[in-house]
Protein backbone atom coordinates (compact mmCIF):
# COMPACT_ATOMS: atom_id res chain seq x y z
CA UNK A 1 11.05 -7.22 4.72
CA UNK A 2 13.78 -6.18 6.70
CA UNK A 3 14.69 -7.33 10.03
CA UNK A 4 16.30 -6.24 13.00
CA UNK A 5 16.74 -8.71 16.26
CA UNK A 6 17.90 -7.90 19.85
CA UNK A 7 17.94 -8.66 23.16
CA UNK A 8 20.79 -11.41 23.33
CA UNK A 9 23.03 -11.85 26.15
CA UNK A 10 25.38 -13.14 28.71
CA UNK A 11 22.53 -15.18 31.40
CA UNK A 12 22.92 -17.81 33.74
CA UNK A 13 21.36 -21.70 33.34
CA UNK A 14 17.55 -21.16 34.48
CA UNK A 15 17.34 -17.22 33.38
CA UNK A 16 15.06 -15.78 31.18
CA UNK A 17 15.51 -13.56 27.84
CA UNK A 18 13.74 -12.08 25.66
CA UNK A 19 14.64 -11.55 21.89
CA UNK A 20 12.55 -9.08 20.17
CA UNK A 21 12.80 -8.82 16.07
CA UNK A 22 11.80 -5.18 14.53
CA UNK A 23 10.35 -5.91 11.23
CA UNK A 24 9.90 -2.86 8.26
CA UNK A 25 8.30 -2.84 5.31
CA UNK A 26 5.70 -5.29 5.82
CA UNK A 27 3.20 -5.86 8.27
CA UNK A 28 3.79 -9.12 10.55
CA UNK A 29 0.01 -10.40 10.17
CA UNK A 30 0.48 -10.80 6.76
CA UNK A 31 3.53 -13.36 6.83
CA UNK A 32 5.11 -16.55 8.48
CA UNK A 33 7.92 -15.14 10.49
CA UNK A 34 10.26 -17.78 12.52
CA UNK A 35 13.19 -17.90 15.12
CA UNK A 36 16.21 -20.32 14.50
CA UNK A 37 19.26 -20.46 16.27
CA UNK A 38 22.77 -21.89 15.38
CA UNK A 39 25.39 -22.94 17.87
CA UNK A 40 29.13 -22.15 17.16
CA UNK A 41 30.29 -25.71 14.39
CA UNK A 42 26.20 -26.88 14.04
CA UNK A 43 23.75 -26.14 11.73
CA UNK A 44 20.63 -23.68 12.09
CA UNK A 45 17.91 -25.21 14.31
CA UNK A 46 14.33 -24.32 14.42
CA UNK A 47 13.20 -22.58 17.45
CA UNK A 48 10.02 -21.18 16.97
CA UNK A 49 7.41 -19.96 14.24
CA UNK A 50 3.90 -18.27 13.90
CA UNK A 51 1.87 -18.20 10.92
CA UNK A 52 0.43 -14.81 9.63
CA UNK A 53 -3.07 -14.66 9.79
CA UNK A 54 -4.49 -16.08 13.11
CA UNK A 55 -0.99 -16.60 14.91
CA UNK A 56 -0.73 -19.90 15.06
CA UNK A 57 2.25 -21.11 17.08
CA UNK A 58 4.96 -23.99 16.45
CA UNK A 59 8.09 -24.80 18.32
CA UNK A 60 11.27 -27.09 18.13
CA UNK A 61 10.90 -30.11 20.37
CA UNK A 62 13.95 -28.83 22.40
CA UNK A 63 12.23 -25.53 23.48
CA UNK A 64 8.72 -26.86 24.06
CA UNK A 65 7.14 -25.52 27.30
CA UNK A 66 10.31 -23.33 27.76
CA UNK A 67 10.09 -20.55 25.22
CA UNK A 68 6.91 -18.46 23.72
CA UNK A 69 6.94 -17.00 20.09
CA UNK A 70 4.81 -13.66 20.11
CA UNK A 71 4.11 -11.06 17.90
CA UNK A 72 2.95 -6.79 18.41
CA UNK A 73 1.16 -6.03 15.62
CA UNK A 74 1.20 -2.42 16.51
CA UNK A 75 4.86 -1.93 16.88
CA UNK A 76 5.64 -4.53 14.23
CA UNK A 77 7.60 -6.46 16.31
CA UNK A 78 8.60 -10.08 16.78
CA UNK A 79 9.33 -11.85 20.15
CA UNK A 80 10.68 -14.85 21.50
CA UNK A 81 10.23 -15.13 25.32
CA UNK A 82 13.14 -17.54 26.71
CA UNK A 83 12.68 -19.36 30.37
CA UNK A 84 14.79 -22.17 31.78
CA UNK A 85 17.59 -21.14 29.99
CA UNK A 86 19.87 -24.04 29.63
CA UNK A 87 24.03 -24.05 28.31
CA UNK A 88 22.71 -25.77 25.17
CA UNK A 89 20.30 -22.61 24.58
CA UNK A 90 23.86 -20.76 23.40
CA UNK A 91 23.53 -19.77 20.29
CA UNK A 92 23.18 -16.89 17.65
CA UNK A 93 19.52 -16.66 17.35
CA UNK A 94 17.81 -15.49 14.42
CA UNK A 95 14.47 -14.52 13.10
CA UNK A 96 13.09 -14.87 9.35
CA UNK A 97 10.14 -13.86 7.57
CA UNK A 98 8.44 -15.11 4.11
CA UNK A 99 8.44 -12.60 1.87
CA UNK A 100 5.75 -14.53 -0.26
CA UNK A 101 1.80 -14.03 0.20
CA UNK A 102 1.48 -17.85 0.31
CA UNK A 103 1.20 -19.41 3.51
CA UNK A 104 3.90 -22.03 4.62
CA UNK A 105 2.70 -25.68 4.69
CA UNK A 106 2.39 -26.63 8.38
CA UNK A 107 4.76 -29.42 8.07
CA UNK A 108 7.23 -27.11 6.26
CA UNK A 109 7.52 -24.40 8.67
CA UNK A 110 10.62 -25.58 10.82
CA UNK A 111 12.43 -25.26 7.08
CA UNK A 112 15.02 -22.15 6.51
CA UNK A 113 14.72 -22.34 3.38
CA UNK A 114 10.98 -21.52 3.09
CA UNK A 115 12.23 -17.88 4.80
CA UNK A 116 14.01 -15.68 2.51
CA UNK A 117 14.67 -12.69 5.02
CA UNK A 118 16.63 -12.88 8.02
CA UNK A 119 18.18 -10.75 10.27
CA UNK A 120 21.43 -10.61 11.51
CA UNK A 121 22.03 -13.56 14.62
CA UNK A 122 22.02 -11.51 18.57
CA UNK A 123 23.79 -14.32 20.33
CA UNK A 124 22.64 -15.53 23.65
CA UNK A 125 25.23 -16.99 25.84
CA UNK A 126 24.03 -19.26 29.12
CA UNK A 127 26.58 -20.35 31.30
CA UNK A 128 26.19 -22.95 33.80
């Protein structure tokens, strides 16, 4: 699967953004793709994920109620829609997919290492 992410920016605290991840050589309904972001000196966070299948959705405590993980089966694209943008949002954001068949374990989905494709980081910048 390759991946290609966009949409990161320069915003101000309470903005909105939206990231959108173009995904080849698979089709998104058929695997667990995820956002994660890492801040500039801290390790990669989990953001966001959906299962393939039925879409179910799962989010990071910090972005609960703030951000929406989406996916266009059509255009075989990934999104993550970003309100209330906050200074500690900053980060390179970036989204993964599972290249295996085998669904990831519910508890086991805000793990990077159960994603073995990622694409490069678009970096969202709030300021305050």
């Amino acid at each position: 699967v390759q991946l290609q992410a966009s949409g990161g920016g320069l915003v101000q605290a309470g903005d909105s953004l939206r990231l959108s991840c173009t995904a080849s050589g698979r089709a998104l309904s058929t695997t667990d793709m995820a956002w994660f972001r890492q801040a500039p000196g801290k390790g990669r966070e989990f953001v966001a994920a959906i299962r393939s299948g039925g879409g179910s959705t799962y989010y990071g405590d910090s972005v609960k109620g703030r951000f929406t993980i989406s996916r266009d089966i059509p255009s075989n694209t990934l999104y993550l829609q970003m309100h209330g943008l906050k200074p500690e949002d900053t980060a390179s954001y970036y989204c993964a997919a599972r290249s295996s068949y085998n669904r990831i374990i519910s508890s086991a989905v805000g793990r990077p290492d159960m994603y073995d494709n990622w694409g490069q980081g678009t970096l969202v910048t709030v300021s305050s």
